[in-house]
PDB file of N, CA and C in Angstrom:
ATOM      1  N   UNK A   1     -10.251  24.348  -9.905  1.00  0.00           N
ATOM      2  CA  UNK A   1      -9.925  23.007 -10.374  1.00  0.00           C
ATOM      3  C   UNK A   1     -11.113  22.424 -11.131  1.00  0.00           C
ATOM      4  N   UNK A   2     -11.204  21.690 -11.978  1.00  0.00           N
ATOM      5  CA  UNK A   2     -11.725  21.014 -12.717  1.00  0.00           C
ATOM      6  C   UNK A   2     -12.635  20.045 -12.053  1.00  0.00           C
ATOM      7  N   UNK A   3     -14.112  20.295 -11.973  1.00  0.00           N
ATOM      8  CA  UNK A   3     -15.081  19.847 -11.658  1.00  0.00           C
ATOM      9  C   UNK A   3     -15.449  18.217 -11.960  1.00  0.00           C
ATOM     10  N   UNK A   4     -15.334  18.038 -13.552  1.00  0.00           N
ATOM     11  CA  UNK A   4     -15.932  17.071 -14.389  1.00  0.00           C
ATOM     12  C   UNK A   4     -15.763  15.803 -13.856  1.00  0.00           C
ATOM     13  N   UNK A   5     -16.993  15.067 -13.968  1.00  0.00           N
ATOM     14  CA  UNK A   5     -17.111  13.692 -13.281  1.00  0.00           C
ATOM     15  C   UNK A   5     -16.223  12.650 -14.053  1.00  0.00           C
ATOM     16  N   UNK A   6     -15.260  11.828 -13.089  1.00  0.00           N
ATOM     17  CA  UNK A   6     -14.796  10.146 -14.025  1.00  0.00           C
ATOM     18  C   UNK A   6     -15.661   9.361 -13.658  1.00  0.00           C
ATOM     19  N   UNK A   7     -16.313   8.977 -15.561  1.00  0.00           N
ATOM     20  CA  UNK A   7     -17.139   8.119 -15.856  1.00  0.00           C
ATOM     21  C   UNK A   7     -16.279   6.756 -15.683  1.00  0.00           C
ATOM     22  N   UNK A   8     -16.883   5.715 -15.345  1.00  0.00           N
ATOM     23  CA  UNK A   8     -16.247   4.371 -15.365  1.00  0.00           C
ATOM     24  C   UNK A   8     -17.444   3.697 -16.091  1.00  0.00           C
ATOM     25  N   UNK A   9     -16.648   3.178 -17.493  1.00  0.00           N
ATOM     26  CA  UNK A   9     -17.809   2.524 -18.292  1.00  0.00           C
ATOM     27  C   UNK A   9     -17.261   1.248 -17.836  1.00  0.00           C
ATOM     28  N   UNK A  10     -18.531   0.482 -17.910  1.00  0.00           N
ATOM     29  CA  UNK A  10     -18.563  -1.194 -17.647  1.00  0.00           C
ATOM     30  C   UNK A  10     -17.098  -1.964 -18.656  1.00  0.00           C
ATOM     31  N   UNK A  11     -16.699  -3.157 -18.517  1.00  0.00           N
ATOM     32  CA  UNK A  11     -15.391  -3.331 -18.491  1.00  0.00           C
ATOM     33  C   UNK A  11     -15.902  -4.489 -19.574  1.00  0.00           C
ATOM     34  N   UNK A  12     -15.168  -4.383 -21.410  1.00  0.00           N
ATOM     35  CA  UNK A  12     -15.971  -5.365 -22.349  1.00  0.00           C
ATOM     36  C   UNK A  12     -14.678  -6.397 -22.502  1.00  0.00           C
ATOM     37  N   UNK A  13     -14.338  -6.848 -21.741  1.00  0.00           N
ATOM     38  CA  UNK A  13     -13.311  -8.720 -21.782  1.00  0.00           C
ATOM     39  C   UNK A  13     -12.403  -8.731 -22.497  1.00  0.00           C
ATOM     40  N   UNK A  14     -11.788  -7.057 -21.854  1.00  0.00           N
ATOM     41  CA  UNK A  14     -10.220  -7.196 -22.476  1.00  0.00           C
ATOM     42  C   UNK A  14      -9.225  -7.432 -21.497  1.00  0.00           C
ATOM     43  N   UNK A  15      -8.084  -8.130 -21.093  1.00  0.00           N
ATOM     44  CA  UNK A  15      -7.035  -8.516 -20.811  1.00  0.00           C
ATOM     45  C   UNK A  15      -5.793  -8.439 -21.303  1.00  0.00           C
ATOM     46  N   UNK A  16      -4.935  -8.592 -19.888  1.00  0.00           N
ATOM     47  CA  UNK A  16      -3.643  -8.685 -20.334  1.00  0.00           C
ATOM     48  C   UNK A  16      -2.900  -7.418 -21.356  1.00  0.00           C
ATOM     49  N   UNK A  17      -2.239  -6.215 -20.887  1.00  0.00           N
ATOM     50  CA  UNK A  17      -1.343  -5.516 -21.575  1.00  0.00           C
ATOM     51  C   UNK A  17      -0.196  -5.659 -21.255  1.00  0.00           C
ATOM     52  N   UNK A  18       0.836  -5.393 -21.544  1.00  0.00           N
ATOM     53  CA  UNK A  18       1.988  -5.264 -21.380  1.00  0.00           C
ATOM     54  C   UNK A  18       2.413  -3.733 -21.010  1.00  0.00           C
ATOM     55  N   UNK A  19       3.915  -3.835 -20.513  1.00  0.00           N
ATOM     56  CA  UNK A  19       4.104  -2.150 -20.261  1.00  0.00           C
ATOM     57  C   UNK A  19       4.113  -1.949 -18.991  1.00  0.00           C
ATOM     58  N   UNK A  20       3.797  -2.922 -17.750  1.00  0.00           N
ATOM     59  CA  UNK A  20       3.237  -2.414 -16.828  1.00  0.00           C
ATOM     60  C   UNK A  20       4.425  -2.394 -15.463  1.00  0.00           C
ATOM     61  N   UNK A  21       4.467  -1.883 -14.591  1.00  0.00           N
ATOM     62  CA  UNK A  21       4.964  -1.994 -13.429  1.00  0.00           C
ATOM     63  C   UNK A  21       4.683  -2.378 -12.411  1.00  0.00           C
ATOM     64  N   UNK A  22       4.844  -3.589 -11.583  1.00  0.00           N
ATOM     65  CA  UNK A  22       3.937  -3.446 -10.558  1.00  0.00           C
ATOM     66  C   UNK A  22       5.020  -3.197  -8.807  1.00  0.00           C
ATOM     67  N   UNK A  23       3.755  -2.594  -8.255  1.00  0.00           N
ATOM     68  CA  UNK A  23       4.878  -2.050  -6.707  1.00  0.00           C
ATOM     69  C   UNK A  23       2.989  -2.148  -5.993  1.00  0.00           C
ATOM     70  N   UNK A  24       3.602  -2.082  -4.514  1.00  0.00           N
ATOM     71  CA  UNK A  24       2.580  -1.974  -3.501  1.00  0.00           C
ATOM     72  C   UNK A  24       2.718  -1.275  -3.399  1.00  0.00           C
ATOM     73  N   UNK A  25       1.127  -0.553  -2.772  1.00  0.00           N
ATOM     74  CA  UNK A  25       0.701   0.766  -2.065  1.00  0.00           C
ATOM     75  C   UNK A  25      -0.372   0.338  -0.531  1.00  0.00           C
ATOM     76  N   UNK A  26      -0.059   1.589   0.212  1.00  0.00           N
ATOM     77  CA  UNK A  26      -1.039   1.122   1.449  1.00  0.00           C
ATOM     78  C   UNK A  26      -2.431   1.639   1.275  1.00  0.00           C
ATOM     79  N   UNK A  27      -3.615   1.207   1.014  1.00  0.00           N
ATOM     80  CA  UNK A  27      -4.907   2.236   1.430  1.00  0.00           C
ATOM     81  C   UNK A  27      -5.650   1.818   2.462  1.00  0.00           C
ATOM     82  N   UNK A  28      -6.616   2.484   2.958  1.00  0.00           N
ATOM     83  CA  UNK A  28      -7.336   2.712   3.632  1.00  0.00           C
ATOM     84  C   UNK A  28      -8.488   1.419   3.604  1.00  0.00           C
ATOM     85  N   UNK A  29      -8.969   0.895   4.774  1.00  0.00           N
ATOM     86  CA  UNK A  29      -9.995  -0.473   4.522  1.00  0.00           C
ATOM     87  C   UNK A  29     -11.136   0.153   3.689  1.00  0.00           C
ATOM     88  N   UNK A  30     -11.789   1.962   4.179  1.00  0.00           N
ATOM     89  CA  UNK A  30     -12.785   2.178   3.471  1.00  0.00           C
ATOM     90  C   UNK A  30     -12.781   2.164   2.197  1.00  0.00           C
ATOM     91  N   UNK A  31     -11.274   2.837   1.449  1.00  0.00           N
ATOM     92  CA  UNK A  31     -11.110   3.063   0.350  1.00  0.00           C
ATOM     93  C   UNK A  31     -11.082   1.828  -0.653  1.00  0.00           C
ATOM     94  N   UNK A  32     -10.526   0.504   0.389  1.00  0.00           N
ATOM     95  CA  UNK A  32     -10.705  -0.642  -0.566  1.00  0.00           C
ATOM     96  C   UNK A  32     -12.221  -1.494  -0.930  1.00  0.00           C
ATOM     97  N   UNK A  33     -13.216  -0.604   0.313  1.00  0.00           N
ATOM     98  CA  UNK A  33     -14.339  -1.047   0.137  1.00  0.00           C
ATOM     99  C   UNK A  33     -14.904  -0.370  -0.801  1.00  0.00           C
ATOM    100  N   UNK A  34     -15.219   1.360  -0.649  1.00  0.00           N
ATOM    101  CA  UNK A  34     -15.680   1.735  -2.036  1.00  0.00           C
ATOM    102  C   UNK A  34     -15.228   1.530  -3.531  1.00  0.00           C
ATOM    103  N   UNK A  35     -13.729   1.020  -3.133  1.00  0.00           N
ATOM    104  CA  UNK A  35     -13.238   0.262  -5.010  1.00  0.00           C
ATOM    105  C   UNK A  35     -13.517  -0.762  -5.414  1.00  0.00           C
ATOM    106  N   UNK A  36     -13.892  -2.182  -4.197  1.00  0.00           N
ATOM    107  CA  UNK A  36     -14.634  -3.253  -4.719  1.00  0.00           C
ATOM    108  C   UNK A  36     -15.984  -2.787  -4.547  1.00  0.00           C
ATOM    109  N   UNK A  37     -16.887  -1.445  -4.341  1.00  0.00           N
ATOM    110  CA  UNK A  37     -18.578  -1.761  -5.059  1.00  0.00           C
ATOM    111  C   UNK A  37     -18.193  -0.851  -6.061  1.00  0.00           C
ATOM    112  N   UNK A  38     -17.407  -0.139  -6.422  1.00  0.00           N
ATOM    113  CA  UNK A  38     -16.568   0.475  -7.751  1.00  0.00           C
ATOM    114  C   UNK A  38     -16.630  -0.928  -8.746  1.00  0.00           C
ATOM    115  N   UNK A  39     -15.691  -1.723  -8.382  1.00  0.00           N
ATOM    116  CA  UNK A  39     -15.030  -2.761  -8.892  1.00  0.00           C
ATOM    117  C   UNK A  39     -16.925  -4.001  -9.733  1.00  0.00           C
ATOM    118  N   UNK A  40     -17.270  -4.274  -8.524  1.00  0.00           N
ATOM    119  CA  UNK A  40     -18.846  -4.753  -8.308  1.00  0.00           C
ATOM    120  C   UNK A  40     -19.748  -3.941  -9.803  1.00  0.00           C
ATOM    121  N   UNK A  41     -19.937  -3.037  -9.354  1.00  0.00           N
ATOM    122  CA  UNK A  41     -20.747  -2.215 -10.360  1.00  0.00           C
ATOM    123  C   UNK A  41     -20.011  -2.113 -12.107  1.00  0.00           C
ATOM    124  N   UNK A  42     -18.968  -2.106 -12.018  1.00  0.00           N
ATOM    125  CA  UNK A  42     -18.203  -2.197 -13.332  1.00  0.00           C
ATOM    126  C   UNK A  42     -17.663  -2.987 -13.978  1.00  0.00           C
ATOM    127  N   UNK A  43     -17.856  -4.271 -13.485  1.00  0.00           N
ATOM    128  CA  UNK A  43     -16.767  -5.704 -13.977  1.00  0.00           C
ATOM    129  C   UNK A  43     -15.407  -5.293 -14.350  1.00  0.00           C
ATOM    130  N   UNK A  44     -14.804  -4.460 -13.647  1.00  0.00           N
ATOM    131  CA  UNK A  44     -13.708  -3.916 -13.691  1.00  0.00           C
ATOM    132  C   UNK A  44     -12.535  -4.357 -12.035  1.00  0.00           C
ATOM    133  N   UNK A  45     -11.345  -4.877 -12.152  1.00  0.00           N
ATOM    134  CA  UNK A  45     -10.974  -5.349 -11.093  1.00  0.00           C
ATOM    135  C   UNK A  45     -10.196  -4.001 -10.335  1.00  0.00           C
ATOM    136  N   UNK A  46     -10.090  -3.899  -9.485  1.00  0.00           N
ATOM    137  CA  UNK A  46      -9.553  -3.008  -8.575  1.00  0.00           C
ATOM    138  C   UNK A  46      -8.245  -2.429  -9.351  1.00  0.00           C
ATOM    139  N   UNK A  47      -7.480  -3.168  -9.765  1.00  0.00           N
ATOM    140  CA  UNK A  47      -6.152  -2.706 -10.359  1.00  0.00           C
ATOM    141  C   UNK A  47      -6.454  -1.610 -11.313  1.00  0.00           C
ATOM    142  N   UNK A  48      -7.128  -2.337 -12.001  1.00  0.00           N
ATOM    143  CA  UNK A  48      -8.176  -1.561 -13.723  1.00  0.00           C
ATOM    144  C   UNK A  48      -8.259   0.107 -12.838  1.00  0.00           C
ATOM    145  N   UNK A  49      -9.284  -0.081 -11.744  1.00  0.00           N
ATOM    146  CA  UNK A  49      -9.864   1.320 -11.554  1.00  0.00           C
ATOM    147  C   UNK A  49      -8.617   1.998 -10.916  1.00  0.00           C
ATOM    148  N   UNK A  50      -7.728   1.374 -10.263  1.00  0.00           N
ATOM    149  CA  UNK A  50      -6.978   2.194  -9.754  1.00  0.00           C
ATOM    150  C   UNK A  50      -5.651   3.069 -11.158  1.00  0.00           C
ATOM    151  N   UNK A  51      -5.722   2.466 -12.051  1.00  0.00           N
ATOM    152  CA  UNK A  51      -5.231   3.294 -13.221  1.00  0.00           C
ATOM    153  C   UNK A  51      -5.774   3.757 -13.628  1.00  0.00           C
ATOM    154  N   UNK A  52      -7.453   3.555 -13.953  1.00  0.00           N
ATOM    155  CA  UNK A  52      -8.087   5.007 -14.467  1.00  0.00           C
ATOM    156  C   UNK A  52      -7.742   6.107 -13.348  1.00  0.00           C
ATOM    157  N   UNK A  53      -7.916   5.388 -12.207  1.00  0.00           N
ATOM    158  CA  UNK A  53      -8.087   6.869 -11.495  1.00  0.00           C
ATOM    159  C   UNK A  53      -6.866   7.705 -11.082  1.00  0.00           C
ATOM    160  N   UNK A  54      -5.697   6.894 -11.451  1.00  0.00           N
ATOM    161  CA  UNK A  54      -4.364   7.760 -11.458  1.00  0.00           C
ATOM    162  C   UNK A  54      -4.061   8.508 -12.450  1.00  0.00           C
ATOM    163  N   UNK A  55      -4.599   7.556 -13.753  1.00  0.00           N
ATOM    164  CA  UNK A  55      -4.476   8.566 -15.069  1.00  0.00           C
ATOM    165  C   UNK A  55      -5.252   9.667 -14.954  1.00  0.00           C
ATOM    166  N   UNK A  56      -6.676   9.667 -14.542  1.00  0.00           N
ATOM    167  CA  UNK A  56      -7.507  11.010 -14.519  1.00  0.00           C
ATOM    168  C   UNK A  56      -7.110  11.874 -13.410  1.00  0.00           C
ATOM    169  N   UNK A  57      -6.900  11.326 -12.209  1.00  0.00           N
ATOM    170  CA  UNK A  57      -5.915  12.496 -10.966  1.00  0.00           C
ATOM    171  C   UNK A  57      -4.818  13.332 -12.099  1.00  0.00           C
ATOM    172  N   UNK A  58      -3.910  12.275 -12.455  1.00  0.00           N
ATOM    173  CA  UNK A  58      -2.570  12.948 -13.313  1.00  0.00           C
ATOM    174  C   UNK A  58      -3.230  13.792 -13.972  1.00  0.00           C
ATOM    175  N   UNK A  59      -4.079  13.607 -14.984  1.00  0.00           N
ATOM    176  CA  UNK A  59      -4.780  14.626 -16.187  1.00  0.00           C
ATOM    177  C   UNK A  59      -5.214  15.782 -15.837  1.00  0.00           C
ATOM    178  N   UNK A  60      -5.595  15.897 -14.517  1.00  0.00           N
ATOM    179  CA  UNK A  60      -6.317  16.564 -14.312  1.00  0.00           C
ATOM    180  C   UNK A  60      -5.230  17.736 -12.737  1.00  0.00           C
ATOM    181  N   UNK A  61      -4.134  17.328 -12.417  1.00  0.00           N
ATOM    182  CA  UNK A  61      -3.230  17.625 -11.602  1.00  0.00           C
ATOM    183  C   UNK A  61      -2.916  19.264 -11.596  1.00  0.00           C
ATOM    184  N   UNK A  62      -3.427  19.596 -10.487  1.00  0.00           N
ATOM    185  CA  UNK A  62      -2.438  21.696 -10.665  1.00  0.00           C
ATOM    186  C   UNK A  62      -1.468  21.682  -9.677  1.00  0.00           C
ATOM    187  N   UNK A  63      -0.353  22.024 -10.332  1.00  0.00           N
ATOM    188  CA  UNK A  63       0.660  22.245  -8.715  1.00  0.00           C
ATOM    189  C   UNK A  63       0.767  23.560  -8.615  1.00  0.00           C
ATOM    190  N   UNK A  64       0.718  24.301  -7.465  1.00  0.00           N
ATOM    191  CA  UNK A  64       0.403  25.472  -6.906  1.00  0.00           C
ATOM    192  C   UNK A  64       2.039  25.651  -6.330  1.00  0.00           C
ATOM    193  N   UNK A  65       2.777  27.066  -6.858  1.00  0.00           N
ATOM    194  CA  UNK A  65       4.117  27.261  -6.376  1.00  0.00           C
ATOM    195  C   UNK A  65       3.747  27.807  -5.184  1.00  0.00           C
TER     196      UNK A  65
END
């Protein structure tokens, strides 16, 4: 599987797209803590990182038969 690090560049004061869906998910208290010093370090809000990081999971996805 594919090694390569997701970079999260700092977040330059764009808002608001369209297109979007929204639904709840359950995580983990730790997991919401490492996404707000994620979130902290990037001026990026939790939502933001949680679509990079679905788009790069997806991108990066092997399904094994």
């Amino acid at each position: 599987m594919d090694k390569t690090p997701l970079i999260i560049k700092k977040r330059k004061n764009l808002k608001g797209e369209d297109g979007h869906k929204t639904f709840s998910v359950r995580i983990k208290d730790e997991t919401v803590v490492n996404l707000d010093s994620i979130a902290t370090q990037t001026g990026r809000t939790r939502n933001e990182l949680v679509n990079i990081f679905l788009d790069y999971a997806i991108a990066h996805c092997e399904i094994e038969e």
